[in-house]
N, C-alpha and C. Protein backbone atom coordinates (compact mmCIF):
# COMPACT_ATOMS: atom_id res chain seq x y z
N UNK A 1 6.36 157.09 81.51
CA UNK A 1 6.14 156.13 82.58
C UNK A 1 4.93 155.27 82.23
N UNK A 2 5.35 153.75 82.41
CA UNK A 2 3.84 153.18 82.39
C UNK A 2 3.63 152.72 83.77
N UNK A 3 2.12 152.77 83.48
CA UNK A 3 1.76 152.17 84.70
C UNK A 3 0.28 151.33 84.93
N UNK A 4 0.49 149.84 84.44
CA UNK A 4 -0.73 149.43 84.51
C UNK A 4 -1.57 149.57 85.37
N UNK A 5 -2.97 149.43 85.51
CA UNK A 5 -3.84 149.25 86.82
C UNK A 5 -5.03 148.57 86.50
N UNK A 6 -5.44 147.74 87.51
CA UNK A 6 -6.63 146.81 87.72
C UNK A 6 -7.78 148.07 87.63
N UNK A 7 -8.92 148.11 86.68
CA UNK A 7 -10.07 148.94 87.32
C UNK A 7 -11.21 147.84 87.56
N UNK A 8 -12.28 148.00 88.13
CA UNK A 8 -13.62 146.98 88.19
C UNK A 8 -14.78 148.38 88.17
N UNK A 9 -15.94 148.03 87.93
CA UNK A 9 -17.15 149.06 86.91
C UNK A 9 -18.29 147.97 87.93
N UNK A 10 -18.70 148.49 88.48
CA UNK A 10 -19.87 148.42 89.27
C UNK A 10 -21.54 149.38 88.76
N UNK A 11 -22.30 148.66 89.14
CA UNK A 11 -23.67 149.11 88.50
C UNK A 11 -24.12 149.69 90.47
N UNK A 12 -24.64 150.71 90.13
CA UNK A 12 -24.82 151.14 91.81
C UNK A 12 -26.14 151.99 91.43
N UNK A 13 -27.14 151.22 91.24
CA UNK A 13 -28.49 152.28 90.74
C UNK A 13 -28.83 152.85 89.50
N UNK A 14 -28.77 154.22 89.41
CA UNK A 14 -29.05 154.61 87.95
C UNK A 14 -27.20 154.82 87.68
N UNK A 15 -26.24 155.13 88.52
CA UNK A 15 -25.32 155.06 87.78
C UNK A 15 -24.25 153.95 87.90
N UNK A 16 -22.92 153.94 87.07
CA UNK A 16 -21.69 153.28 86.93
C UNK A 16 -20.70 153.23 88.04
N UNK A 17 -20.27 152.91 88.62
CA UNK A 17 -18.92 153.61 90.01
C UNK A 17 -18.11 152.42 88.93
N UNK A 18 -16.66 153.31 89.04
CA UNK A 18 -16.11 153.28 88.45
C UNK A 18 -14.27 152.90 89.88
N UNK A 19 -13.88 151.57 90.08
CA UNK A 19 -13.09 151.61 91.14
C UNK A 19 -11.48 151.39 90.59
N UNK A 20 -10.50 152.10 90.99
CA UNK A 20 -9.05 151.31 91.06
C UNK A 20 -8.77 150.91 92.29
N UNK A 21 -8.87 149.30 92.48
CA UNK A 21 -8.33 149.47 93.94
C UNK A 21 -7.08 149.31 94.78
N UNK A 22 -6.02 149.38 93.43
CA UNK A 22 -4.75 149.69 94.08
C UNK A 22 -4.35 150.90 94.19
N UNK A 23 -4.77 151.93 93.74
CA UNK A 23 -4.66 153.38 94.30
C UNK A 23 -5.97 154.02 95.17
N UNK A 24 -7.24 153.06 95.05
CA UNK A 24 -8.07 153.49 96.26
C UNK A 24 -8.66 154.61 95.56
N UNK A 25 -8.75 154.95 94.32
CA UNK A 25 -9.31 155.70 93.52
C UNK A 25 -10.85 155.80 92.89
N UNK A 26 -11.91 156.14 93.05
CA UNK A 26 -13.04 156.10 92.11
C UNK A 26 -13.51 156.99 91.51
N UNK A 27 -14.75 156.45 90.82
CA UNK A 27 -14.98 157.80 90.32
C UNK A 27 -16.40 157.46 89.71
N UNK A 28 -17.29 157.66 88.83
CA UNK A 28 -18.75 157.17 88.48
C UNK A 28 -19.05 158.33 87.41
N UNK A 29 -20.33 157.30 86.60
CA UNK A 29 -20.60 157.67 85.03
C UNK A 29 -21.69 157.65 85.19
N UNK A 30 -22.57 158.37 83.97
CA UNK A 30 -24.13 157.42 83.73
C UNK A 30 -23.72 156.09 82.78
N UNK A 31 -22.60 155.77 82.23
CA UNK A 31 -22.49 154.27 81.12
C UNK A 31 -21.42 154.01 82.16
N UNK A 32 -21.16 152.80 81.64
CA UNK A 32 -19.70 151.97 81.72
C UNK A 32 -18.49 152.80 81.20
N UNK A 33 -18.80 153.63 79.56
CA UNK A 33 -17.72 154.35 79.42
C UNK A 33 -17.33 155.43 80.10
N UNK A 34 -18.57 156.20 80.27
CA UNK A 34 -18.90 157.53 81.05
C UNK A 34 -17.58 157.41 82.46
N UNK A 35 -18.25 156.58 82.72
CA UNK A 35 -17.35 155.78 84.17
C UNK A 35 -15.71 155.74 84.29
N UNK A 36 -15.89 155.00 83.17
CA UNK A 36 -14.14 154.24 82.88
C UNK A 36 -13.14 155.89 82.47
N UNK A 37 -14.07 156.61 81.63
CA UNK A 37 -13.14 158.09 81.38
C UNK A 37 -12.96 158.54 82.88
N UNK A 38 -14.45 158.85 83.61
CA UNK A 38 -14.06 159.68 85.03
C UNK A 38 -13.25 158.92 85.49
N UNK A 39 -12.91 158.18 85.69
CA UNK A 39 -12.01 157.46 86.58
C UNK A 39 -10.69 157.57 85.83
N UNK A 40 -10.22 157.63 84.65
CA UNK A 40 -8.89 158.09 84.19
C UNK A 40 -8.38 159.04 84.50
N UNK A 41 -9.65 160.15 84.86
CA UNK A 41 -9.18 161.46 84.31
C UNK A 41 -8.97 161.67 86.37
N UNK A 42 -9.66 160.75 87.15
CA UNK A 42 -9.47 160.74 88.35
C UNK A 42 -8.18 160.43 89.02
N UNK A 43 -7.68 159.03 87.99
CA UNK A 43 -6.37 158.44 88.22
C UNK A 43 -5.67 159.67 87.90
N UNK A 44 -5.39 160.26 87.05
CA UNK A 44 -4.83 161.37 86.27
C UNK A 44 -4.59 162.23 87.19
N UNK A 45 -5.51 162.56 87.85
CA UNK A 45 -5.81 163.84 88.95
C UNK A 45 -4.34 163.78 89.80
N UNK A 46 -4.77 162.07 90.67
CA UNK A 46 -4.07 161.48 91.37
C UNK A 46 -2.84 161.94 91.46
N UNK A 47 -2.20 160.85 90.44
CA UNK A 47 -1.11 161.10 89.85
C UNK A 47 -0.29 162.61 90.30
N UNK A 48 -0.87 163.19 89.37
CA UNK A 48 -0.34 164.43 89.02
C UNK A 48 -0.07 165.14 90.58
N UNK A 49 -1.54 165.13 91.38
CA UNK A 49 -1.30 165.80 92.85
C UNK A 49 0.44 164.83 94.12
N UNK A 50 0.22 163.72 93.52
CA UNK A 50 1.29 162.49 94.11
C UNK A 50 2.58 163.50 93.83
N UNK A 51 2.72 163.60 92.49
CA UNK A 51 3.93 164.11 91.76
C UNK A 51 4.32 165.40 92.48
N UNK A 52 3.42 166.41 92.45
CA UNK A 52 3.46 167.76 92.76
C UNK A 52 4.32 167.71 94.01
N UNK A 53 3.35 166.73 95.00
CA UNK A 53 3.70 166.81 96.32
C UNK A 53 5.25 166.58 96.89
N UNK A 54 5.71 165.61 95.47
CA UNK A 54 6.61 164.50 96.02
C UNK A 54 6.65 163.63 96.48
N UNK A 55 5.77 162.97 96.54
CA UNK A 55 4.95 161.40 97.21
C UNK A 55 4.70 160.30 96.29
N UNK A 56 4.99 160.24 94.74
CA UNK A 56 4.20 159.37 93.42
C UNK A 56 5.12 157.81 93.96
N UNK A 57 6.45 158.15 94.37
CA UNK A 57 6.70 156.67 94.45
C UNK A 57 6.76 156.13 95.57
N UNK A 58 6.79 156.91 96.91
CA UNK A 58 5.80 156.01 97.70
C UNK A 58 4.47 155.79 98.27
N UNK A 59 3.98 156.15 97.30
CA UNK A 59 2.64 155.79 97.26
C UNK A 59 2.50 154.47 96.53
N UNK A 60 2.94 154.48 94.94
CA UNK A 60 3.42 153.24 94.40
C UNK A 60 3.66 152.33 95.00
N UNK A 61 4.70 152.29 95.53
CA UNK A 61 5.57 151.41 96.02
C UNK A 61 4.54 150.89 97.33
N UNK A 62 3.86 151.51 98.29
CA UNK A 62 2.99 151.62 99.26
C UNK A 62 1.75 150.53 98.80
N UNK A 63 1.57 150.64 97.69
CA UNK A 63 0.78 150.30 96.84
C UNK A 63 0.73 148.26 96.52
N UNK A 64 2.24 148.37 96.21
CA UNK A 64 2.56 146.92 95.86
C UNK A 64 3.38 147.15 94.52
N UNK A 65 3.55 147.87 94.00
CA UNK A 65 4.40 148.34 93.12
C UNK A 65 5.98 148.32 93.16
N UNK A 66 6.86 147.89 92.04
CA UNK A 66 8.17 148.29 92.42
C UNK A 66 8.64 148.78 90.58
N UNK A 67 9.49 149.40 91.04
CA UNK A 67 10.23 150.11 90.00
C UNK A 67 10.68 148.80 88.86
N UNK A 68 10.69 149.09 87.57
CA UNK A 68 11.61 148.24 86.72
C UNK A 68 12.02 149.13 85.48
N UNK A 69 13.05 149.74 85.58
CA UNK A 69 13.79 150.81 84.76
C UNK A 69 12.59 152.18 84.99
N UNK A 70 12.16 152.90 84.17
CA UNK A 70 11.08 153.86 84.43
C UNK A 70 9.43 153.11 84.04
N UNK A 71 9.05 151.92 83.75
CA UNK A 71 7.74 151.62 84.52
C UNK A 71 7.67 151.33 85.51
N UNK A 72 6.44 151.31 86.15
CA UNK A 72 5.63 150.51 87.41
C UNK A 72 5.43 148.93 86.95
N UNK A 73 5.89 148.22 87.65
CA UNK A 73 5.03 146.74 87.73
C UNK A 73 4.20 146.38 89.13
N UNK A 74 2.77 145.85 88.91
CA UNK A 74 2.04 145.65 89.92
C UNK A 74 2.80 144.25 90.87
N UNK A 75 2.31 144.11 91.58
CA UNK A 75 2.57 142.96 92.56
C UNK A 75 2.29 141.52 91.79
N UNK A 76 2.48 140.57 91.82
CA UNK A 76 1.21 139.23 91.24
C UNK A 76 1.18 138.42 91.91
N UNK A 77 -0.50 137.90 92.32
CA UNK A 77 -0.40 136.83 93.20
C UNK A 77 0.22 135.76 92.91
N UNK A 78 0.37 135.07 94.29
CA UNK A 78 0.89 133.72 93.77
C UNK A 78 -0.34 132.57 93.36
N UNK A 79 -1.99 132.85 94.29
CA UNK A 79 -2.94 132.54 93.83
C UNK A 79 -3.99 133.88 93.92
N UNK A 80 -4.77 133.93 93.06
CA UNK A 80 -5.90 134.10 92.77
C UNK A 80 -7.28 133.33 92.97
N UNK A 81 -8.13 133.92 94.13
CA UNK A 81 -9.06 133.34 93.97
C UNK A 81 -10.02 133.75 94.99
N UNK A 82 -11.14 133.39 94.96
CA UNK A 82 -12.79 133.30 95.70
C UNK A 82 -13.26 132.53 96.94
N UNK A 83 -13.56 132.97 97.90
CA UNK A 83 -14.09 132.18 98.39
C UNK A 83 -15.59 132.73 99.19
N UNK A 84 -16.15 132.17 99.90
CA UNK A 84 -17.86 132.73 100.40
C UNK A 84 -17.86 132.16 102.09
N UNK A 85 -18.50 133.09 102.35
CA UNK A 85 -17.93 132.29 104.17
C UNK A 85 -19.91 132.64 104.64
N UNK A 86 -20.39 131.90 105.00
CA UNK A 86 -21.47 131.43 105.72
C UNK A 86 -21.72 132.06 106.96
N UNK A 87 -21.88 133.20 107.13
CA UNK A 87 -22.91 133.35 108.57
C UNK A 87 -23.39 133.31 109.37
């Protein structure tokens, strides 16, 4: 099964937080790599407990995910983008 995922690596003090935020997953390092492993091995965790339960594809799918033969494909925006709102 593949299954891509967005991560983002945040600096939060002396350590790394480490986020997926389409499974709502984190996890934190003392480096960036430190980080990026806990958080695999977090996704990993995930996963595996999803599976056990009987829950992996709708959670996926819950997710923004849909099936295409046995990978996952994420959702894609139609835009991307930023904005800042004033106070």
């Amino acid at each position: 099964m593949y299954l891509p995922l967005k991560i983002e690596i945040f600096e939060e003090g002396d350590v790394y937080v480490a986020v997926c935020p389409q499974l709502n997953v984190s996890s934190f390092g003392e480096t960036v790599e430190d980080a990026r492993v806990s958080l695999r091995e977090a996704i990993g965790a995930f996963i595996e407990e999803c599976q056990a339960m009987g829950t992996l594809d709708e959670v996926l799918e819950e997710a923004g995910f849909s099936r295409k033969n046995q990978d996952w494909v994420p959702r894609s925006p139609v835009v991307e983008d930023r904005i800042a709102l004033f106070l």
